[in-house]
Protein backbone atom coordinates (compact mmCIF):
# COMPACT_ATOMS: atom_id res chain seq x y z
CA UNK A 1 -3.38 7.96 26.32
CA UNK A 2 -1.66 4.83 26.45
CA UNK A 3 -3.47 1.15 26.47
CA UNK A 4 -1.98 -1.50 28.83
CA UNK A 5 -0.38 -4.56 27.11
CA UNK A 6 0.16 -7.62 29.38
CA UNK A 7 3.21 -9.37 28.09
CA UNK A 8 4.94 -12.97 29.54
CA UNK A 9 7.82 -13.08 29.30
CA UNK A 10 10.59 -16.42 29.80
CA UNK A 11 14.29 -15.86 30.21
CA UNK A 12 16.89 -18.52 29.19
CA UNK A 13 19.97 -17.84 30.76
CA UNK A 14 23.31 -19.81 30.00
CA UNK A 15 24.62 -19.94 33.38
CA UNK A 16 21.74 -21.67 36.11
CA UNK A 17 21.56 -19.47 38.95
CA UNK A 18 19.43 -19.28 42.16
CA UNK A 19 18.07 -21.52 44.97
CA UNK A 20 17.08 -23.76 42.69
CA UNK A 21 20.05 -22.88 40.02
CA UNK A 22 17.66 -22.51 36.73
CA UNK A 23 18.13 -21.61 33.83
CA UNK A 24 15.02 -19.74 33.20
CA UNK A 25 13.30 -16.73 34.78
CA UNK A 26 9.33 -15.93 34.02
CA UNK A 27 7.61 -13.56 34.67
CA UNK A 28 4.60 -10.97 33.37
CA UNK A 29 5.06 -6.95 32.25
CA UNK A 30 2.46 -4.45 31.46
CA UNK A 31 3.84 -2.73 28.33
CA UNK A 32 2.42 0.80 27.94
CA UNK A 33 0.86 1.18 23.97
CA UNK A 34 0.44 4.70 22.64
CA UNK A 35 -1.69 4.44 19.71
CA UNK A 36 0.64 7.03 17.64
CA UNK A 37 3.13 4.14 17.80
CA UNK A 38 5.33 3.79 14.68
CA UNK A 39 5.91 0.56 14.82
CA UNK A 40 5.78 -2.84 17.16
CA UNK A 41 9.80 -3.21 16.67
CA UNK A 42 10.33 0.41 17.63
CA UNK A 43 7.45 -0.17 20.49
CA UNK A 44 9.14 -3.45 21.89
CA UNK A 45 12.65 -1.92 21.50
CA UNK A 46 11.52 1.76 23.89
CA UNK A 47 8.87 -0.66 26.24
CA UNK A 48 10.15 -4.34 26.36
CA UNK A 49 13.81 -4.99 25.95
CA UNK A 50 15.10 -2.14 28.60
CA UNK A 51 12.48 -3.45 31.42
CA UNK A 52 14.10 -6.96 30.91
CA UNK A 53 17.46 -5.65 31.41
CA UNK A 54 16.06 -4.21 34.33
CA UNK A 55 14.29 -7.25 35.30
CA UNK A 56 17.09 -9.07 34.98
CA UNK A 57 19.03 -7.23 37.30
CA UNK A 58 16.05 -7.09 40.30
CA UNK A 59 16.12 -10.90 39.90
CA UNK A 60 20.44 -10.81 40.39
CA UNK A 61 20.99 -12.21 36.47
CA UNK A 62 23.19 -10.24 34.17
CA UNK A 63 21.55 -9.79 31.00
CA UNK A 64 24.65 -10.26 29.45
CA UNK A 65 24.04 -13.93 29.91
CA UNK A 66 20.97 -13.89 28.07
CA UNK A 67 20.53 -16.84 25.59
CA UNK A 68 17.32 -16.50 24.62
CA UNK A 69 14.06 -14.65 25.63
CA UNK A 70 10.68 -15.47 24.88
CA UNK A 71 7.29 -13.61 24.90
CA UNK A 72 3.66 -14.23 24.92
CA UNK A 73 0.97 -11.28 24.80
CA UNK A 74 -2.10 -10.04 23.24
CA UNK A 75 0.27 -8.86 19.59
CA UNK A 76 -3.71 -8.22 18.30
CA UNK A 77 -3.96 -5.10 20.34
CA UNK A 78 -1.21 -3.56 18.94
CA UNK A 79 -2.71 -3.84 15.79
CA UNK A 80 -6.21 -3.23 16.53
CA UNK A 81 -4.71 0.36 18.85
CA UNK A 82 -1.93 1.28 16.42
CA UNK A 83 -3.50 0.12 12.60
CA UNK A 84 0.05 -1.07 12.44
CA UNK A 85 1.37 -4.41 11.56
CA UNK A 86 2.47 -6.85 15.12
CA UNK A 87 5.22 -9.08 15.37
CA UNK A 88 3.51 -12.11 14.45
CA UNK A 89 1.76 -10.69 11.78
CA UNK A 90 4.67 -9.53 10.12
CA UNK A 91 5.98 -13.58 10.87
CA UNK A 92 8.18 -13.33 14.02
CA UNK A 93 8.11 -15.85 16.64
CA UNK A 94 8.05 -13.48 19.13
CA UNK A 95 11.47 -14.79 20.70
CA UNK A 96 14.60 -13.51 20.45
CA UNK A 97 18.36 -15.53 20.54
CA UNK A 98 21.46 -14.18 21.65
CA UNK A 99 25.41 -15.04 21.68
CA UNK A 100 28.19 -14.01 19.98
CA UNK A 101 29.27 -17.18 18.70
CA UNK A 102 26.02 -17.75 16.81
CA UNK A 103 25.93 -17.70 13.33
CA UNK A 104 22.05 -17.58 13.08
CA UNK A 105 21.33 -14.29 14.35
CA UNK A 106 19.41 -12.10 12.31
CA UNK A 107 19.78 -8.21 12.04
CA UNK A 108 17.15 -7.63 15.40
CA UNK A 109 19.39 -9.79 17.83
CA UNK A 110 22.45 -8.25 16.56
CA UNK A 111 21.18 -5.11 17.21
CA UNK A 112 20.37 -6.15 20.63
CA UNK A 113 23.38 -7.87 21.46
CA UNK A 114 25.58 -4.25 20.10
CA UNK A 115 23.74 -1.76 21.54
CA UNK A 116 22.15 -3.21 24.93
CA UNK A 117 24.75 -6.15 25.45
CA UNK A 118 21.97 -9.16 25.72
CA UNK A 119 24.15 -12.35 25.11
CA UNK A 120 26.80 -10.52 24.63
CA UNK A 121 28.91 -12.96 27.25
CA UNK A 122 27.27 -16.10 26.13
CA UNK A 123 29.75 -18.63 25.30
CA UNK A 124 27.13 -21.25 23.62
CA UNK A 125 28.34 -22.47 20.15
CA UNK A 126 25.81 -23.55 17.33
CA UNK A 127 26.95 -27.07 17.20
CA UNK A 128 26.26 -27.77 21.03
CA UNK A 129 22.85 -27.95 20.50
CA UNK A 130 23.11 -30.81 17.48
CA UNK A 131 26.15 -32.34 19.69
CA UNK A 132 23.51 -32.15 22.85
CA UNK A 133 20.58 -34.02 21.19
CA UNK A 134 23.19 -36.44 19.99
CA UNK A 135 24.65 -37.38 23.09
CA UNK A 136 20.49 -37.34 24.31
CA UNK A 137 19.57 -39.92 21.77
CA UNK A 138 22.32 -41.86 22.51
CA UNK A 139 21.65 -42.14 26.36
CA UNK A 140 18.48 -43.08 24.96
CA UNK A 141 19.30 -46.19 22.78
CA UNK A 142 22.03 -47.36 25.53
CA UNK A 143 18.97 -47.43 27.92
CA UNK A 144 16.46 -48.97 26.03
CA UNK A 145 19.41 -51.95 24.82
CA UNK A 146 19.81 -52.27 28.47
């Protein structure tokens, strides 16, 4: 018997797409929980991560262009079905970063990135996002002297 797990889910892509040419995608999956699960990484890596790829591809993004995906759900019921530990528990933010050029990655995204490709074309380098804020703040103080 499985339990139904309502997951949100918001997709950061590098390259803005669409009629409105965003950035982001959202939208809400029912995971399927089996209560023999082994664990919520094993769990998210069968039920999640595939139906985003596939998602992603229904919406006309390549999931190779994936920067970053982030997930809200109910992470209690997979404890209170499996007795197992869930992501947040176990102190994950429940969001996942990808690119090849990123030196912050830990062993999860990596994993991702070889063997379903997520990221794997992003071209984002770590120091955009301190060169980014940089440039912001400046706008910021030329505005505010003006």
């Amino acid at each position: 018997m499985r339990t139904p797990m309502h997951c949100n889910v918001i997709l950061t892509f590098e390259t803005p797409a669409g009629i409105y040419m965003d950035t982001q995608e959202m939208f809400d999956l029912t995971l399927r929980l089996r209560k023999s699960e082994t664990s919520c990484i094993d769990f998210l890596n069968r039920e999640l991560f595939p139906r985003i790829i596939k998602t992603s591809e229904q919406l006309g993004r390549d999931h190779r262009d994936l920067m970053k995906i982030s997930t809200a759900s109910d992470w209690d019921l997979f404890e209170k079905t499996t007795d197992l530990p869930n992501l947040s528990s176990l102190g994950h933010p429940c969001k996942w970063f990808f690119g090849p050029n990123r030196s912050d990655l830990d062993f999860w995204e990596q994993d991702l990135m070889r063997r379903l490709g997520l990221g794997s074309d992003v071209k984002f380098d770590n120091n955009f996002t301190d060169e980014y804020f940089e440039q912001l703040k400046q706008k910021v103080i030329e505005s505010s002297s003006a």
